[in-house]
Protein backbone atom coordinates (compact mmCIF):
# COMPACT_ATOMS: atom_id res chain seq x y z
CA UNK A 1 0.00 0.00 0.00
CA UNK A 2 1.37 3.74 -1.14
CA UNK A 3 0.20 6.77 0.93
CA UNK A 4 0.06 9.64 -1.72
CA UNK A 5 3.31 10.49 -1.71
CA UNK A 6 4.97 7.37 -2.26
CA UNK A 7 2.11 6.99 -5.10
CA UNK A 8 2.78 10.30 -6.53
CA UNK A 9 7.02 9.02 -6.88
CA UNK A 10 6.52 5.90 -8.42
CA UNK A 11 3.77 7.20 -11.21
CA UNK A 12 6.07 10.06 -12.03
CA UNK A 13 2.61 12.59 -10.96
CA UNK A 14 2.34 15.32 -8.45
CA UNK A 15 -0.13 15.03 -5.18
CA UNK A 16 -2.24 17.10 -6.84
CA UNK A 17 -3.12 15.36 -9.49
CA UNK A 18 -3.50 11.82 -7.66
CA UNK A 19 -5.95 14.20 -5.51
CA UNK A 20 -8.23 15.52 -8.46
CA UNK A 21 -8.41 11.61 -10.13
CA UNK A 22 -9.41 10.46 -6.76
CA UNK A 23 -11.94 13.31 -6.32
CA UNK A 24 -13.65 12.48 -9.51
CA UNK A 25 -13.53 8.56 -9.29
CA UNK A 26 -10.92 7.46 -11.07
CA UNK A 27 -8.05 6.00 -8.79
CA UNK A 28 -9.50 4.74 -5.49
CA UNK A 29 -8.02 4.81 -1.94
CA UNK A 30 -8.86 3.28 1.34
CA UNK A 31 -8.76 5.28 4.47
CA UNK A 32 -6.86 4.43 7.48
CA UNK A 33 -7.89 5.12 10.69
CA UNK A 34 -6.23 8.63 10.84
CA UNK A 35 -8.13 9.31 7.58
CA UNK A 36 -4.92 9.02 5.13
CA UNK A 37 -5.22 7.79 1.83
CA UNK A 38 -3.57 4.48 0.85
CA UNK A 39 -3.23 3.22 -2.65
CA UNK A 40 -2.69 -0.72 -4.09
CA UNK A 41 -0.81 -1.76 -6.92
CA UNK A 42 -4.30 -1.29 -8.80
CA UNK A 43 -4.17 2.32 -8.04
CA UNK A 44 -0.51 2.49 -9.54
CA UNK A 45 -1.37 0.50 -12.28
CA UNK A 46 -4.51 2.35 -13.34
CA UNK A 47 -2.27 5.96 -12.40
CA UNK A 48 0.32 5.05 -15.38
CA UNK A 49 -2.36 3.75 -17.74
CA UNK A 50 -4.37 7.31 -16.77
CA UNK A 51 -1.62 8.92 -17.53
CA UNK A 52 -0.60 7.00 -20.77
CA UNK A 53 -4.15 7.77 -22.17
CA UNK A 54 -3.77 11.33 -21.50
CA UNK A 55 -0.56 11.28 -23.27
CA UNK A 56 -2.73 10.64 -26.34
CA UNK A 57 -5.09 13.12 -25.29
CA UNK A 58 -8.22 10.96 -24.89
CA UNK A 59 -10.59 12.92 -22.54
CA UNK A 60 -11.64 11.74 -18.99
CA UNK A 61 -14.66 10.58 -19.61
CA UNK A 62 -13.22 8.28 -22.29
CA UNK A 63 -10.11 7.45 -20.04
CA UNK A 64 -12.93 6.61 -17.35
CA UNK A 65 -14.79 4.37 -20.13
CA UNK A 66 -11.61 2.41 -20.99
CA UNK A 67 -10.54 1.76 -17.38
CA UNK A 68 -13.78 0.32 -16.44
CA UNK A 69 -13.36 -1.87 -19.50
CA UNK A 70 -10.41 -2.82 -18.40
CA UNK A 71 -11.15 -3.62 -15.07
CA UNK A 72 -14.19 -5.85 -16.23
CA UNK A 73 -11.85 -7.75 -18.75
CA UNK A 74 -15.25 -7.20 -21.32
CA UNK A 75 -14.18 -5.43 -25.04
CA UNK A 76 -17.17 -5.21 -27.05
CA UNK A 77 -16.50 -5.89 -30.91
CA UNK A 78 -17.72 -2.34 -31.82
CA UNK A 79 -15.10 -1.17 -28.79
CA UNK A 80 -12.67 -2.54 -30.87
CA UNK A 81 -13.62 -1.43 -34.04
CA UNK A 82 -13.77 2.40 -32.72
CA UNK A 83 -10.85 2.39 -30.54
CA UNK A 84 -8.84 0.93 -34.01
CA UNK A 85 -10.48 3.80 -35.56
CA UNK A 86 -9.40 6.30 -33.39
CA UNK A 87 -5.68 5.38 -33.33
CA UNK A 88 -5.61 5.54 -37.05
CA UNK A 89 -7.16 9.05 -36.66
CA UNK A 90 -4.46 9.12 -34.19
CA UNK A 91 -1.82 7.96 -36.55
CA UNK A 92 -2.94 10.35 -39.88
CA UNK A 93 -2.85 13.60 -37.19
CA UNK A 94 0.77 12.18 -36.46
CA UNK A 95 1.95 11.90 -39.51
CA UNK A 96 0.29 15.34 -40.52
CA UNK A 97 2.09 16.96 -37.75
CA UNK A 98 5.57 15.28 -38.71
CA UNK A 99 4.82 16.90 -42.65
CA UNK A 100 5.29 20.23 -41.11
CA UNK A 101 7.80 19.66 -38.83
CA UNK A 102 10.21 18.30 -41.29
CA UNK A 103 11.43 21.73 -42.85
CA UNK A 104 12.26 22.90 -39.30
CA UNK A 105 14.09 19.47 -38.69
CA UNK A 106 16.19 19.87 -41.52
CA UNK A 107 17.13 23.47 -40.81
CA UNK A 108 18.56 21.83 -37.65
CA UNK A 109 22.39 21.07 -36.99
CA UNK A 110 23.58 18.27 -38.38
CA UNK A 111 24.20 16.90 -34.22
CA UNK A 112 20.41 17.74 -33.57
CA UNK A 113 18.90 16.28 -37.21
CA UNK A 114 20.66 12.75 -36.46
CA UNK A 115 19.48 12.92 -33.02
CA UNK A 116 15.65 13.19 -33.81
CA UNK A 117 16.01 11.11 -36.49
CA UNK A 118 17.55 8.48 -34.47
CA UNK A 119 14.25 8.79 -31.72
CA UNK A 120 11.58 9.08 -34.38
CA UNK A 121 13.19 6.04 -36.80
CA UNK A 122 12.89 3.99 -32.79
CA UNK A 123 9.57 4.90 -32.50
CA UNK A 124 8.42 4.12 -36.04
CA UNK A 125 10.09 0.75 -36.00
CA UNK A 126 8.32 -0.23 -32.21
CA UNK A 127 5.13 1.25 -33.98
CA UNK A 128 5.74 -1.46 -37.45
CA UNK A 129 6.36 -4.23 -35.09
CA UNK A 130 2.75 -3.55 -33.43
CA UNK A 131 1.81 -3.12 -36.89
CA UNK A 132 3.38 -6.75 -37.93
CA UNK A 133 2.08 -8.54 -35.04
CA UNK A 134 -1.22 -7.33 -35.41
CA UNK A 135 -1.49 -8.22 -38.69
CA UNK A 136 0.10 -11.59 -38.80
């Protein structure tokens, strides 16, 4: 069990935040008998995958949709088909975004080209692998 803190260190989060997704439902605590907040591995676990969905920007109220999913272990076929949907949405914004970054990239020095090159040709090889093994 984590008190807030401790929670708040190993998700890479402030207090804060912990506070306002346990406020509105989303990460649960129990309360010890001097009212402090303690958190389970659960908590962690559904902290980093909070935070890994707001990293793709998916709103609460979705974030709160896929955790319950989650948590019952139940993916709907249409789930599947919209959340495959929305990551290729995902995917064409990405891709849109890298179009106009790639004058500015190449106006970089040659140090600070190869170096974003070498981080986006890592992530675009993890992303084909998915890709692959989905497919196969």
């Amino acid at each position: 069990m984590y008190r807030i803190g401790e929670l708040a260190v190993r998700a890479g989060v402030s207090k804060r935040t912990i506070d306002y997704y346990t406020s509105i439902g989303l990460l649960n605590a129990e309360r010890t008998r001097s009212n402090y907040r303690l958190y389970d591995d659960e908590a962690l676990s559904d902290l980093k995958y909070i935070e890994e969905c707001k990293s793709m920007h998916f709103p609460l109220e979705e974030i709160r949709r896929k955790l319950e999913i989650k948590k019952a272990g139940i993916i709907r076929e249409s789930e599947v088909c919209e959340q495959a949907y929305s990551v290729a949405q995902q995917m064409k914004q990405l891709q849109d975004d890298l179009t106009a970054l790639l004058p500015l990239i190449r106006k970089l020095d040659a140090q600070k080209r190869d170096s974003v090159s070498r981080n986006l040709n890592q992530e675009c090889s993890a992303l084909l692998q998915s890709l692959k093994e989905l497919t196969s």
